[in-house]
C-alpha atoms as a PDB file:
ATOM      1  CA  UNK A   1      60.056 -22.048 -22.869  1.00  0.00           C
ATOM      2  CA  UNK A   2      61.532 -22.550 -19.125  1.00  0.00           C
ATOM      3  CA  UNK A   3      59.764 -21.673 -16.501  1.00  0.00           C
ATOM      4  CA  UNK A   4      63.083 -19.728 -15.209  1.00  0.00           C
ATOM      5  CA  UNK A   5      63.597 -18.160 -18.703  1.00  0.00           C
ATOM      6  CA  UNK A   6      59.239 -17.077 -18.530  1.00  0.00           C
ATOM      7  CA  UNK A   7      60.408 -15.730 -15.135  1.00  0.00           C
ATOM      8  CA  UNK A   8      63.197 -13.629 -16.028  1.00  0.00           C
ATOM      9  CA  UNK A   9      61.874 -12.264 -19.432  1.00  0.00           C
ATOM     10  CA  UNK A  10      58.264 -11.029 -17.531  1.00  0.00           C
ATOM     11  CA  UNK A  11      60.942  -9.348 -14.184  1.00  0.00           C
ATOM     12  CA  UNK A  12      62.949  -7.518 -17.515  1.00  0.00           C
ATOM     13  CA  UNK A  13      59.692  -6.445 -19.508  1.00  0.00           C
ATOM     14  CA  UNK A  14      58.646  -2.815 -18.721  1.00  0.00           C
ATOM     15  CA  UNK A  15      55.347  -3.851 -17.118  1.00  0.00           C
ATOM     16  CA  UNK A  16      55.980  -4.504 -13.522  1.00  0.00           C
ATOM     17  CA  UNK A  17      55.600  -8.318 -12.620  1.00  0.00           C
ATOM     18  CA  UNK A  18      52.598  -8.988  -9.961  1.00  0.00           C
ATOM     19  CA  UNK A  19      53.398 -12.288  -7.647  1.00  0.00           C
ATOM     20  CA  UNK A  20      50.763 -12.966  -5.204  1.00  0.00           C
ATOM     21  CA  UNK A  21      52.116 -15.221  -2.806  1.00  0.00           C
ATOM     22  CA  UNK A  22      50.896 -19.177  -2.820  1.00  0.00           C
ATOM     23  CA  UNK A  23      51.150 -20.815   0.528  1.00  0.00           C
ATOM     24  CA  UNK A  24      50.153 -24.366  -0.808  1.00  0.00           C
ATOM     25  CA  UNK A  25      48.925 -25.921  -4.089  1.00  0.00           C
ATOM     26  CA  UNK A  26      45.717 -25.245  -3.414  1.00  0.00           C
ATOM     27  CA  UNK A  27      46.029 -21.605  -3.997  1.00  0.00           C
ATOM     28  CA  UNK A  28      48.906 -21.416  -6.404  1.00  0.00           C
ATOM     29  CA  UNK A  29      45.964 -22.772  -9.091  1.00  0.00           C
ATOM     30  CA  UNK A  30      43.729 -20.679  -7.963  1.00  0.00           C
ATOM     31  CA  UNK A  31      46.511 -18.065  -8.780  1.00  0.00           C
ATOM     32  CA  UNK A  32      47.435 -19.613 -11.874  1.00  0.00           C
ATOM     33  CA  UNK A  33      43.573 -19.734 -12.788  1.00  0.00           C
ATOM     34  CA  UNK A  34      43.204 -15.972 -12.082  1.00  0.00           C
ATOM     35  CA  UNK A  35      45.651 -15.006 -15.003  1.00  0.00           C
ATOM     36  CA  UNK A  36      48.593 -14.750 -13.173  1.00  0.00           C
ATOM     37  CA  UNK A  37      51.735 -14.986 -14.857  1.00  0.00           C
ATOM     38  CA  UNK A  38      53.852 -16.100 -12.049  1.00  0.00           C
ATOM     39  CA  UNK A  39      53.632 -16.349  -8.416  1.00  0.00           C
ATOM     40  CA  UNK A  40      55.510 -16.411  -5.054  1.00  0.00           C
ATOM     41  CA  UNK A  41      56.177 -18.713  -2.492  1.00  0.00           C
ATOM     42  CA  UNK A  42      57.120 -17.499   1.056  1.00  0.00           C
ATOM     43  CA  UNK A  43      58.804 -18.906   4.111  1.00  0.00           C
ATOM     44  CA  UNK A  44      56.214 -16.564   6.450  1.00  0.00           C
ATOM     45  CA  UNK A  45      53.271 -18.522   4.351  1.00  0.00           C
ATOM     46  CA  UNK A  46      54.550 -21.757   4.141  1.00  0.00           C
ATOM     47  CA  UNK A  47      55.288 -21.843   8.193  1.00  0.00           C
ATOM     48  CA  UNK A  48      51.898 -20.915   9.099  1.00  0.00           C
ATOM     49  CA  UNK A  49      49.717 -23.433   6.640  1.00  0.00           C
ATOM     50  CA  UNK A  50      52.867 -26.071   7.261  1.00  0.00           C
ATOM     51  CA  UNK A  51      53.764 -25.720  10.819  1.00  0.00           C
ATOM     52  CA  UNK A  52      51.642 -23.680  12.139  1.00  0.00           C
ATOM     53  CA  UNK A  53      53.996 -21.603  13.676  1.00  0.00           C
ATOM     54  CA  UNK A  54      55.593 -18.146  13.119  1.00  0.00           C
ATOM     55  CA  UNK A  55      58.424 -17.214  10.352  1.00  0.00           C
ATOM     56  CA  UNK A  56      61.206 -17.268  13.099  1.00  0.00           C
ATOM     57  CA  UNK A  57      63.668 -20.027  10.747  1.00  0.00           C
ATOM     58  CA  UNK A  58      62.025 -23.159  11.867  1.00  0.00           C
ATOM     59  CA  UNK A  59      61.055 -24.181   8.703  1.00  0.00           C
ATOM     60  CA  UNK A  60      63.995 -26.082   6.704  1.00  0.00           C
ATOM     61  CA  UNK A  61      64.935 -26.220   3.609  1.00  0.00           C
ATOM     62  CA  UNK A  62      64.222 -29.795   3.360  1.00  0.00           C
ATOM     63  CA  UNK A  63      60.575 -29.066   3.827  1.00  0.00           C
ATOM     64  CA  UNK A  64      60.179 -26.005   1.812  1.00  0.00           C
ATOM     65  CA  UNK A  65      61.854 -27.931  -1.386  1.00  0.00           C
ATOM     66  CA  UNK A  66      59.287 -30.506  -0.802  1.00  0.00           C
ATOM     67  CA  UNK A  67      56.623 -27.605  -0.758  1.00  0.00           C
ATOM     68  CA  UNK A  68      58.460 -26.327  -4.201  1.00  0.00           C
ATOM     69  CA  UNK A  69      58.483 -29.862  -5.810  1.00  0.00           C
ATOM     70  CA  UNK A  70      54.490 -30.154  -5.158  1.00  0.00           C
ATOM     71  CA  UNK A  71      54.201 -26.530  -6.700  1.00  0.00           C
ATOM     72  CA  UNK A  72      56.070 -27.378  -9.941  1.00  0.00           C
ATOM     73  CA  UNK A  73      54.353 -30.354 -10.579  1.00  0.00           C
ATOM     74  CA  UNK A  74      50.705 -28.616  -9.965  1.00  0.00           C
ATOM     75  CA  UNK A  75      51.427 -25.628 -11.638  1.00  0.00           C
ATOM     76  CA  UNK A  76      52.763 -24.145 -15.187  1.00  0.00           C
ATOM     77  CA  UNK A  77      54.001 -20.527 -14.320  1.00  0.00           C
ATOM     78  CA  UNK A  78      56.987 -20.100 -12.582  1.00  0.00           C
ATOM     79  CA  UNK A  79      57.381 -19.260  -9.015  1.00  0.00           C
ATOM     80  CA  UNK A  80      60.057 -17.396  -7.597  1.00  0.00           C
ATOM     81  CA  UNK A  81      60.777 -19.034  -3.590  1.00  0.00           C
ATOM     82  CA  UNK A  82      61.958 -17.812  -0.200  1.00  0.00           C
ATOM     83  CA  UNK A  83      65.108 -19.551   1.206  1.00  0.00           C
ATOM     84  CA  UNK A  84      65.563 -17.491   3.678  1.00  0.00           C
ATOM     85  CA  UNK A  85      69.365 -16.891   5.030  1.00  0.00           C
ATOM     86  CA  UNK A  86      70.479 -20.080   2.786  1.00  0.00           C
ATOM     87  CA  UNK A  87      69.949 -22.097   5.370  1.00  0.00           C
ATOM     88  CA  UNK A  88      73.320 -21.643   7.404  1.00  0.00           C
ATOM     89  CA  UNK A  89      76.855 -20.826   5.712  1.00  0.00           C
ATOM     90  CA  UNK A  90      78.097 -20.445   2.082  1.00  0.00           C
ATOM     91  CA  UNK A  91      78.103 -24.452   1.507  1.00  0.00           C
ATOM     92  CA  UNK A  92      74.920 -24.738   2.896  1.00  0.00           C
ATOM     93  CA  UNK A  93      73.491 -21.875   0.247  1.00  0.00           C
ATOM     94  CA  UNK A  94      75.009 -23.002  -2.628  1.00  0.00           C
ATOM     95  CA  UNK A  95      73.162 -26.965  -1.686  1.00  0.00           C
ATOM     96  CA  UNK A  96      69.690 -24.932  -1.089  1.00  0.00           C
ATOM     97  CA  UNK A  97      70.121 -23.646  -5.063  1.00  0.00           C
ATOM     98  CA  UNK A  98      70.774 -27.027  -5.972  1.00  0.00           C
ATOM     99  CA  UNK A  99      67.468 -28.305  -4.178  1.00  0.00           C
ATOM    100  CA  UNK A 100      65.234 -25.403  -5.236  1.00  0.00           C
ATOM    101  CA  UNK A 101      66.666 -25.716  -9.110  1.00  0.00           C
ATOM    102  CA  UNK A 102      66.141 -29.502  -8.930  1.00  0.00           C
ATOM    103  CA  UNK A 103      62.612 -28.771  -7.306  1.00  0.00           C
ATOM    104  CA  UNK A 104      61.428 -26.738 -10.165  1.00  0.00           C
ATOM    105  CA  UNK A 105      61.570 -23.357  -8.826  1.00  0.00           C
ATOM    106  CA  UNK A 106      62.005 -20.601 -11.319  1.00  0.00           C
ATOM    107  CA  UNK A 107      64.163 -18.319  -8.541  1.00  0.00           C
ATOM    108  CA  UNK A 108      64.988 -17.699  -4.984  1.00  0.00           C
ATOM    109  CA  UNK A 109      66.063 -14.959  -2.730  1.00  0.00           C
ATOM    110  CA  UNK A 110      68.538 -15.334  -0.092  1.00  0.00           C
ATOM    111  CA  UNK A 111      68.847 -12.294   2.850  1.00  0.00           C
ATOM    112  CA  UNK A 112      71.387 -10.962   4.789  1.00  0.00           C
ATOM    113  CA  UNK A 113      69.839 -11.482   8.062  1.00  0.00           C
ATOM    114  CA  UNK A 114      71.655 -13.253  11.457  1.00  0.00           C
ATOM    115  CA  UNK A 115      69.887 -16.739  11.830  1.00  0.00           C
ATOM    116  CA  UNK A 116      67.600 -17.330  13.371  1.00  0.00           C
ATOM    117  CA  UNK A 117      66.267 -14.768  11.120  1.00  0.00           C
ATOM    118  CA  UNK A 118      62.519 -13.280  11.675  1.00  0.00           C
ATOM    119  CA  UNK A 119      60.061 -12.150   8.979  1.00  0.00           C
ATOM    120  CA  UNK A 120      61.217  -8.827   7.547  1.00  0.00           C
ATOM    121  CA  UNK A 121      57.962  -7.003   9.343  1.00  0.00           C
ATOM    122  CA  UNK A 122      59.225  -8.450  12.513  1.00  0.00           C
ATOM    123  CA  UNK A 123      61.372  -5.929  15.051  1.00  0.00           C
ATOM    124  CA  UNK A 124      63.956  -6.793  16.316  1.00  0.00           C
ATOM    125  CA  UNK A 125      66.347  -8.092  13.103  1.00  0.00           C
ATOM    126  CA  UNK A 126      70.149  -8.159  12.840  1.00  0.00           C
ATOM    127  CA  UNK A 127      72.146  -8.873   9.825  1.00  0.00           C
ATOM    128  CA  UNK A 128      75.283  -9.952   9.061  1.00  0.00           C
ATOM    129  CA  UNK A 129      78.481  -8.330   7.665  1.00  0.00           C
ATOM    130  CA  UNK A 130      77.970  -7.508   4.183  1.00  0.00           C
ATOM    131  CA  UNK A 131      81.164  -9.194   2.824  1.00  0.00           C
ATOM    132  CA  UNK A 132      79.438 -12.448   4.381  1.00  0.00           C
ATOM    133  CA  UNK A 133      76.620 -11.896   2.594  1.00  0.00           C
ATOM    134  CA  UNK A 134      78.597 -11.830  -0.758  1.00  0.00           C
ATOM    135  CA  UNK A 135      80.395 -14.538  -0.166  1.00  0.00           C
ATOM    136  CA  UNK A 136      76.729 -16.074   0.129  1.00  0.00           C
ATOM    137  CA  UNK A 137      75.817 -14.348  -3.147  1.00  0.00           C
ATOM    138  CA  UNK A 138      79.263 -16.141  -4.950  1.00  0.00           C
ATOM    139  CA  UNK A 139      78.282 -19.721  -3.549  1.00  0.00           C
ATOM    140  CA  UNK A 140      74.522 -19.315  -5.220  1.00  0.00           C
ATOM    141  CA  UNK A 141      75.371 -18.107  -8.317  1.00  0.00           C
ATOM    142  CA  UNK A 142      78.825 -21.170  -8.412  1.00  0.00           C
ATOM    143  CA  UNK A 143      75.951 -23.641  -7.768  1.00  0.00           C
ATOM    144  CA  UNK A 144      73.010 -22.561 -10.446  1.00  0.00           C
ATOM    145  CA  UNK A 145      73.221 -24.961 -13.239  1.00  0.00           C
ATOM    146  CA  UNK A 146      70.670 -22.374 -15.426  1.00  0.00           C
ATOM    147  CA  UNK A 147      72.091 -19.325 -16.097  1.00  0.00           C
ATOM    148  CA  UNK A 148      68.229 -18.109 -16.286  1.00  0.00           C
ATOM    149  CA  UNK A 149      67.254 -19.476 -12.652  1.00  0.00           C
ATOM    150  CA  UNK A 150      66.947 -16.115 -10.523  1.00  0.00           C
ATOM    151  CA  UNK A 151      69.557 -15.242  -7.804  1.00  0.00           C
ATOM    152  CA  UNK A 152      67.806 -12.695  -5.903  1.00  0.00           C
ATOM    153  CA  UNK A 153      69.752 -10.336  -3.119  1.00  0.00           C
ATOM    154  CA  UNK A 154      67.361  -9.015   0.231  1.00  0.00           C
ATOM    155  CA  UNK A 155      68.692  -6.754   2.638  1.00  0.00           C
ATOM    156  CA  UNK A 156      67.271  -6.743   5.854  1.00  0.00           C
ATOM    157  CA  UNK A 157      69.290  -3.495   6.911  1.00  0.00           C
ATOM    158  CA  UNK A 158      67.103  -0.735   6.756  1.00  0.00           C
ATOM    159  CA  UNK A 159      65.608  -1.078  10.116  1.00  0.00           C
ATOM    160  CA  UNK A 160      69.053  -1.948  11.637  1.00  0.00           C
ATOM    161  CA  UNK A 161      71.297   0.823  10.416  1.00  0.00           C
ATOM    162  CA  UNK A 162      69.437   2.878   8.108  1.00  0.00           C
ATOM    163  CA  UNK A 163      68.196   3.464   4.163  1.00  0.00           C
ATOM    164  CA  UNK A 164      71.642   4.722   3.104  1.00  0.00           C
ATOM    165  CA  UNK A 165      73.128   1.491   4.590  1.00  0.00           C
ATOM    166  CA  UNK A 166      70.415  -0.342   2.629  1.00  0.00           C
ATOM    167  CA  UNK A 167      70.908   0.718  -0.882  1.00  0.00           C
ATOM    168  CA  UNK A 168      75.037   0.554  -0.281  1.00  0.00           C
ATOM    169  CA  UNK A 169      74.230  -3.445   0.221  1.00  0.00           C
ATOM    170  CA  UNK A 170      72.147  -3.584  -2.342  1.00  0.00           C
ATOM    171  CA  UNK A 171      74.723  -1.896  -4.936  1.00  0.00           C
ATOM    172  CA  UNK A 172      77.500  -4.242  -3.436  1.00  0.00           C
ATOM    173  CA  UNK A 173      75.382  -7.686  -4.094  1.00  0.00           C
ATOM    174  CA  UNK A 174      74.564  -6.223  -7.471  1.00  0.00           C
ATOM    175  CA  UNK A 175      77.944  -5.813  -8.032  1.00  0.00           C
ATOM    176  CA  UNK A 176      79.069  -9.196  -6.653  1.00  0.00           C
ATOM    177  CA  UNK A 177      76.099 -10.722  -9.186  1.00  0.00           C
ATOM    178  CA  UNK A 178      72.671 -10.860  -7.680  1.00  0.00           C
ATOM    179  CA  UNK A 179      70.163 -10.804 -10.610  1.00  0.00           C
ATOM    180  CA  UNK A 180      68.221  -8.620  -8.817  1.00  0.00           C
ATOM    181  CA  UNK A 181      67.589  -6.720  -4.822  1.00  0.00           C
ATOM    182  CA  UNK A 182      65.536  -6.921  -2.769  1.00  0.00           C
ATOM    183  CA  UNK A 183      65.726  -3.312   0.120  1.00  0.00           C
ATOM    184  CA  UNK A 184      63.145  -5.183   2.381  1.00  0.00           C
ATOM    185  CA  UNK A 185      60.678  -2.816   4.623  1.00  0.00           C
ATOM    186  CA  UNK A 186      60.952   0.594   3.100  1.00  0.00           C
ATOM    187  CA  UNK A 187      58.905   2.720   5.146  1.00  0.00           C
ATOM    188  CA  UNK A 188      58.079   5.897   2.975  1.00  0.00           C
ATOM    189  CA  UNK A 189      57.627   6.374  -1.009  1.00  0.00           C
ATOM    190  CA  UNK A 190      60.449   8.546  -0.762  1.00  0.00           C
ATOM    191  CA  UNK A 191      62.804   5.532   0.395  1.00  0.00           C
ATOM    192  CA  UNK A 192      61.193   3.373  -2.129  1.00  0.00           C
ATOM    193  CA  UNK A 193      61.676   5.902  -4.879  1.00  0.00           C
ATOM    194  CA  UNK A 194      65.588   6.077  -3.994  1.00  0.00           C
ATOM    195  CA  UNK A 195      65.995   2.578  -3.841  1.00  0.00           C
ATOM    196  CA  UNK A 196      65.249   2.771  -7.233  1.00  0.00           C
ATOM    197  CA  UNK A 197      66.866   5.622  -8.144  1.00  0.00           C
ATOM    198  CA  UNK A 198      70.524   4.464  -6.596  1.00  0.00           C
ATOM    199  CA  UNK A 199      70.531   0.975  -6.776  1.00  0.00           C
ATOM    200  CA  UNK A 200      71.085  -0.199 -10.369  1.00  0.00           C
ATOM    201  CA  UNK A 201      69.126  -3.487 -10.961  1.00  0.00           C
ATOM    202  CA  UNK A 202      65.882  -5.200 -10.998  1.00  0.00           C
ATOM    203  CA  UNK A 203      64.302  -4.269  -7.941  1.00  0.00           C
ATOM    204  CA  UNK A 204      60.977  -5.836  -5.744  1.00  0.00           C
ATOM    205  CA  UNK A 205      58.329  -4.531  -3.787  1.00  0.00           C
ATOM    206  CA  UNK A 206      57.206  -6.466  -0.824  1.00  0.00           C
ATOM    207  CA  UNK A 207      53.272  -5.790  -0.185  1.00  0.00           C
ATOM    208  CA  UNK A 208      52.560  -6.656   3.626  1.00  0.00           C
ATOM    209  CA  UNK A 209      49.176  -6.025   4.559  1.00  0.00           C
ATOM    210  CA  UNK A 210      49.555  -3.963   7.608  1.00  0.00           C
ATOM    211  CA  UNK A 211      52.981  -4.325   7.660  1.00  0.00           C
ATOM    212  CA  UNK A 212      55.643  -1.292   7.752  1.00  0.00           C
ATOM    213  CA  UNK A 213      56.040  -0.749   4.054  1.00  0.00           C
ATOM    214  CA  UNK A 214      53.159   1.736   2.430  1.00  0.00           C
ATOM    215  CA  UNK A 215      50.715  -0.167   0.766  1.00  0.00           C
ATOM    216  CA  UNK A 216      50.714   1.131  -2.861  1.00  0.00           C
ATOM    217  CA  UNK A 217      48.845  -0.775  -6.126  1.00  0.00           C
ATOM    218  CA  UNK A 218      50.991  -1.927  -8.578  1.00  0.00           C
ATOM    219  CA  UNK A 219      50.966   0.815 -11.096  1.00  0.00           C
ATOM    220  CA  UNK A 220      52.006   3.043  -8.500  1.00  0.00           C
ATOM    221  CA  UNK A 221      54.697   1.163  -7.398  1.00  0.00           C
ATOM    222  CA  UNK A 222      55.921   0.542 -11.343  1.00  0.00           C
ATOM    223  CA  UNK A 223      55.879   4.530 -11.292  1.00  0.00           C
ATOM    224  CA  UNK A 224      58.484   4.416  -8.533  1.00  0.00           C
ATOM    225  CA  UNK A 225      60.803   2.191 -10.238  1.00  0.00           C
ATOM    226  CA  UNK A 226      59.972  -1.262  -9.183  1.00  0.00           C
ATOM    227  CA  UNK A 227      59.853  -4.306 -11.888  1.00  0.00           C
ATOM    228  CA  UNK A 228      58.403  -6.757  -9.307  1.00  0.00           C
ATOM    229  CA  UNK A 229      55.254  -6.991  -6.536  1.00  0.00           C
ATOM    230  CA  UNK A 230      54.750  -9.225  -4.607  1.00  0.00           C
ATOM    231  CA  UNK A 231      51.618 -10.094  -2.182  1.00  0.00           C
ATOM    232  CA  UNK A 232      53.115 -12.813   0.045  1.00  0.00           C
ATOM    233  CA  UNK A 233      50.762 -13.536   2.301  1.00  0.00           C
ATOM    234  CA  UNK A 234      47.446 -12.046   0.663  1.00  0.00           C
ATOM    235  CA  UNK A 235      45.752 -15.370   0.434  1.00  0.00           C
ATOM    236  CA  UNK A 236      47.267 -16.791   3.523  1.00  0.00           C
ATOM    237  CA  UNK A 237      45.214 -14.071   5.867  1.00  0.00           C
ATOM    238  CA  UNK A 238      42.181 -13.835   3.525  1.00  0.00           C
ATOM    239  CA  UNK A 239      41.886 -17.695   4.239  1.00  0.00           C
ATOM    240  CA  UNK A 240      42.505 -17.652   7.799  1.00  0.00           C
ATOM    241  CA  UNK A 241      39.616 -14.792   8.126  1.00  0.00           C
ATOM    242  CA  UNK A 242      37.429 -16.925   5.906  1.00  0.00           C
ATOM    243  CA  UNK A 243      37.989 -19.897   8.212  1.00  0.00           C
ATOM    244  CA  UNK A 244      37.680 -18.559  11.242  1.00  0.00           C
ATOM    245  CA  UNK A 245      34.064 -16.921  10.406  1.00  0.00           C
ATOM    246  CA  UNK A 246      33.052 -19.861   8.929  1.00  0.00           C
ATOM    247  CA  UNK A 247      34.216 -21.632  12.286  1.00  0.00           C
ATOM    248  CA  UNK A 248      32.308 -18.886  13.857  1.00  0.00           C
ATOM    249  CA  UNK A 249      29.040 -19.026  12.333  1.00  0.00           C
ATOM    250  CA  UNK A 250      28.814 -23.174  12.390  1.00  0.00           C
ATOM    251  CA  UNK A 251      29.753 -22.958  16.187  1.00  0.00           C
ATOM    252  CA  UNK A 252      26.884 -20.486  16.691  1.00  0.00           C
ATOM    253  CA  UNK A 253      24.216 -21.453  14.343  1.00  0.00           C
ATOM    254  CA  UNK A 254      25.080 -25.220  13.956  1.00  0.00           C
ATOM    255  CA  UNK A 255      25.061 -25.074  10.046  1.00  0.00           C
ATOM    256  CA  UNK A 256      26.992 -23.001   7.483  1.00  0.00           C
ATOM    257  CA  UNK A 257      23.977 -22.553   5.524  1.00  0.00           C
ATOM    258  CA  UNK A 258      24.415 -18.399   5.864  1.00  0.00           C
ATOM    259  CA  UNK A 259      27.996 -18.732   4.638  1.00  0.00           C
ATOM    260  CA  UNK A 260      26.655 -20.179   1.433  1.00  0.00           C
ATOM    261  CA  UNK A 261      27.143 -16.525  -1.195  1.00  0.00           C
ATOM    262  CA  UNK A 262      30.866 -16.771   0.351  1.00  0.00           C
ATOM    263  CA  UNK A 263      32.153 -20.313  -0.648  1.00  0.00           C
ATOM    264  CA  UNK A 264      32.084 -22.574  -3.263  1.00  0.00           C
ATOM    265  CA  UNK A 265      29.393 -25.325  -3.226  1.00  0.00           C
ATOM    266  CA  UNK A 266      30.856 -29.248  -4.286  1.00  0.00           C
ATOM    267  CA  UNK A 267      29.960 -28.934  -7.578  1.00  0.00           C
ATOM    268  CA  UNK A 268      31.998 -25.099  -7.891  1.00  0.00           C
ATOM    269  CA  UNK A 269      34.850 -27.243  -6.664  1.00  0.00           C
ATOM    270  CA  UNK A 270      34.294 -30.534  -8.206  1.00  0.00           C
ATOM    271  CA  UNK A 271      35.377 -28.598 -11.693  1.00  0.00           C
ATOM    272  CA  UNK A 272      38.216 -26.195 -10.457  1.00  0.00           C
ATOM    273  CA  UNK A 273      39.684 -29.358  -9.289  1.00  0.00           C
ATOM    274  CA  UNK A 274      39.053 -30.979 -12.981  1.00  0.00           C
ATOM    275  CA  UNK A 275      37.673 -34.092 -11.503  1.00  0.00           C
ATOM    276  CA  UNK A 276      36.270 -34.899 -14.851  1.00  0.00           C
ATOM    277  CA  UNK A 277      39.807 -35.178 -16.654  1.00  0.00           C
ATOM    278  CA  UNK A 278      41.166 -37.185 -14.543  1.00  0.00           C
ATOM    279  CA  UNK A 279      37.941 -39.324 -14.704  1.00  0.00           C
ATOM    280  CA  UNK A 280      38.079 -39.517 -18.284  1.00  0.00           C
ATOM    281  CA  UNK A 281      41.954 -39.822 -18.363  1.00  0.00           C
ATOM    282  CA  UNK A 282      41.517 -43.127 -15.745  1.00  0.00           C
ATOM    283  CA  UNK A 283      38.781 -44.417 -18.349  1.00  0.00           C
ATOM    284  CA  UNK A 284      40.851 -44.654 -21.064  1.00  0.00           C
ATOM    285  CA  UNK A 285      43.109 -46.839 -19.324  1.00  0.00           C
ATOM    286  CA  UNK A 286      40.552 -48.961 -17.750  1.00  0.00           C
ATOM    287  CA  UNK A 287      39.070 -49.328 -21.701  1.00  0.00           C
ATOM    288  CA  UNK A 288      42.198 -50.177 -23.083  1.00  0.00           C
ATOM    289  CA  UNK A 289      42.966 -52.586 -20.268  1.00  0.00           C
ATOM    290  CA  UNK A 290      39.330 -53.923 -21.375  1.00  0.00           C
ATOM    291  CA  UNK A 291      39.818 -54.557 -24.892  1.00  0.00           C
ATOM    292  CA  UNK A 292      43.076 -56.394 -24.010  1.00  0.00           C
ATOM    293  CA  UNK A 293      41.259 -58.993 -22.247  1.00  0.00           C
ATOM    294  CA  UNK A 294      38.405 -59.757 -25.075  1.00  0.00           C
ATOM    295  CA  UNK A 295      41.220 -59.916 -27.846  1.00  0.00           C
END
């Protein structure tokens, strides 16, 4: 089966769809590993193990479909990706589907913020006029070639103008043909039960740890409605925390010897990374390469 049609058949079942966020290879496998069924792949994530730098639109889409290629080609479960505004305009959206399709993602959202757009946690967001934002919505769904590849709506206007401003965009991209909305930074179960209440379509839940939405489990959050989860950048602060008291006790102590119980040794590594298939795949080349030369 496609990885887009595995994608939109596990958003429509009646269990609600977990996607922790991947911000490199690396960790999509371990993701994959963990029994995952898909996973997520954010712009906030992406810019800080890429760049290095905040999710304030300076990563491009040129870049992040290079990210999504290397994802595909590591990984077997779909992954549904950021793209931010689009990019720029209408023609500019409808290329981004084009590159994220022919990258191998399984989906993408596209918001309605003003570029330079910030990360939906950030203050300080303005979006643009809604018929602008469905004219966005049009181009993207034009330039899909697989029906099943996900066209996903996010509305950034709940901390500009207000939840009942919210769910009204969120009806009007569903109506224009968004496969499913995204009301990003609900900030009360009570707004996050209406979105689903009003707004008649697959819906996500955006899990920010200490961001503005409350931070429910996923059962919970199926209770209020939601068919999706997702836990963008769950991995990308656990790492940095790991890293930095690693850094911490080898600057102090001169050894990581006491971090040993919290990391993998070589060998714990040597087989996640399946060094021994690729061994054994090389070998059989090398063999029959072998018994060419002693025919």
């Amino acid at each position: 089966m496609k990885k887009t049609t595995l994608l939109k058949k596990s958003i429509l079942a009646p269990e609600i769809l977990v996607m922790p966020g991947a911000h490199d290879v690396l960790s999509a496998r371990i993701i994959e590993k963990s029994g995952f069924n898909a996973f997520f792949v954010g712009g906030y994530a992406v810019s800080a193990t890429l760049l290095g730098k905040p999710d304030i639109s300076l990563l491009t889409l040129t870049e992040m479909a290079g990210q999504a290629a290397r994802l595909n080609d590591a990984t077997d479960i779909p992954f549904l990706i950021d793209a931010d505004t689009g990019y720029g305009g209408v023609l500019n959206v409808a290329r981004t589907v084009r590159e994220m399709e022919r990258a191998g993602a399984a989906g993408l959202f596209i918001e309605d913020q003003v570029f330079p757009k910030r990360c939906g946690h950030m203050d300080g967001k303005q979006v643009i006029a809604p018929e602008d934002m469905i004219a966005k919505i049009k181009a993207a769904l034009d330039a899909r070639s697989d029906p099943d590849f996900i066209i996903m709506a996010r509305t950034d206007a709940l901390a500009v103008y207000g939840i009942r401003e919210a769910i009204e965009r969120g009806t009007l991209y569903r109506e224009a043909g968004a496969d499913a909305i995204f009301v990003e930074a609900p900030m009360s179960r009570d707004d996050m039960s209406r979105i689903n209440r009003e707004i008649d379509a697959p819906t996500v839940a955006n899990m920010v740890e200490g961001g503005k939405t409350p931070f429910l489990c996923a059962k919970e959050l199926e209770t209020l409605g939601f068919n999706m989860v997702l836990f963008p950048v769950s991995a990308t602060y656990a790492l940095a925390k790991a890293v930095e008291d690693i850094m911490v006790e080898l600057k102090q102590t001169g050894t990581t010897e006491g971090f040993a119980n919290r990391m993998w040794q070589f060998g714990d590594f040597y087989r996640f990374i399946d060094v021994e298939a690729f061994r054994a795949k090389e070998r059989t080349y090398l063999e029959h390469g072998n018994r060419g030369r002693t025919e």
